[in-house]
Protein backbone atom coordinates (compact mmCIF):
# COMPACT_ATOMS: atom_id res chain seq x y z
CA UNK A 1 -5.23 4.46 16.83
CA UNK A 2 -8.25 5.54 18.67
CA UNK A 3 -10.34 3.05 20.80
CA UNK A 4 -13.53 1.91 19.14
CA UNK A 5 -12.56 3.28 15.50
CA UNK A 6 -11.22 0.76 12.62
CA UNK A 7 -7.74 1.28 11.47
CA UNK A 8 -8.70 2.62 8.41
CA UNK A 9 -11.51 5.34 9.84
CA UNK A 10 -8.87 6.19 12.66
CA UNK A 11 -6.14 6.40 9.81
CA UNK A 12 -7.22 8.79 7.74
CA UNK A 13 -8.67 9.15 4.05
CA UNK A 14 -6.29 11.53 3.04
CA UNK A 15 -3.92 9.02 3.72
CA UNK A 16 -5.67 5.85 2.15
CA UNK A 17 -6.09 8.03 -1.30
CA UNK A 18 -2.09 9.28 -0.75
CA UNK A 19 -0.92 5.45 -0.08
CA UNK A 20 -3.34 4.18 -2.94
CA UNK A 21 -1.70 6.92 -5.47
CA UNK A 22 1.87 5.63 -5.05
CA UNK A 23 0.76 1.91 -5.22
CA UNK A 24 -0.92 2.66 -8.74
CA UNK A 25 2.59 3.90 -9.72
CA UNK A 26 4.75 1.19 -8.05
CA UNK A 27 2.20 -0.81 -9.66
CA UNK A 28 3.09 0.80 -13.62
CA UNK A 29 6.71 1.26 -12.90
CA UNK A 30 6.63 -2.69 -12.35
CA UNK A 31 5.08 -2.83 -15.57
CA UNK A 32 7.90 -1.83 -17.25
CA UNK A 33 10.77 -3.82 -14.64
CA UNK A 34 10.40 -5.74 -11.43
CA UNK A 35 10.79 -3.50 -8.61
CA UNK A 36 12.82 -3.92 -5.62
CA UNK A 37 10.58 -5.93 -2.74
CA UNK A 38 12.02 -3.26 0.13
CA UNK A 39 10.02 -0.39 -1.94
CA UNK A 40 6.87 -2.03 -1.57
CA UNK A 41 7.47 -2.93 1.99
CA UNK A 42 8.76 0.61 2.97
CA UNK A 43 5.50 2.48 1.28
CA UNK A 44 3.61 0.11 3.53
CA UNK A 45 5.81 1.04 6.35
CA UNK A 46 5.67 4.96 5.54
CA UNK A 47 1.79 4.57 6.30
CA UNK A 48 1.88 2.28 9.42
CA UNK A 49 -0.09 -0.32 7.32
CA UNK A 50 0.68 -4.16 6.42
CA UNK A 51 -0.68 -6.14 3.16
CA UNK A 52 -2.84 -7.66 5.85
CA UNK A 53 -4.60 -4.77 6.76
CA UNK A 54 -5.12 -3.28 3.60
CA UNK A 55 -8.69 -2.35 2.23
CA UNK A 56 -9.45 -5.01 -0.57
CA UNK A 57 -8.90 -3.00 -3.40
CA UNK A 58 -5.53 -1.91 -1.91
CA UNK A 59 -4.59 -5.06 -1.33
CA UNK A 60 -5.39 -5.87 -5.08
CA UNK A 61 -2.95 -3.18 -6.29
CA UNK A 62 -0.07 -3.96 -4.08
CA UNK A 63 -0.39 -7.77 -4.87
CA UNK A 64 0.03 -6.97 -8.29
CA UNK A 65 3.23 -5.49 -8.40
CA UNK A 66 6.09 -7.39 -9.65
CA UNK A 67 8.95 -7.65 -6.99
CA UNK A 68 12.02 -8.78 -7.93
CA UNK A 69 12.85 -12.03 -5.29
């Protein structure tokens, strides 16, 4: 990431929007079935991010998909 810019700005929007798409459909295909935990941790993984660093309404979408424990 560049020095001085936050994650996010540095990251790209492109990116946010892209990551925020497949969340929404994690999200509805867990709607239907619990999905496997390793999907939602690999999408996060795909995009260099972390549940941590997530904007807040990312953050709200990925915590509401069902995982399977």
């Amino acid at each position: 990431m560049s020095d001085g810019m936050p994650g996010w700005a540095a990251w790209g929007s492109l990116a946010e929007e892209q990551l925020a798409g497949e969340a929404e459909a994690l999200l509805r295909e867990s709607r239907r079935a619990p999905v496997e935990r390793r999907r939602v941790e690999a999408l996060l993984d795909l995009y260099g991010q972390s549940f941590e660093t997530l904007p807040d309404y990312l953050r709200r979408i990925v915590g509401e998909i069902e995982v399977e424990d």
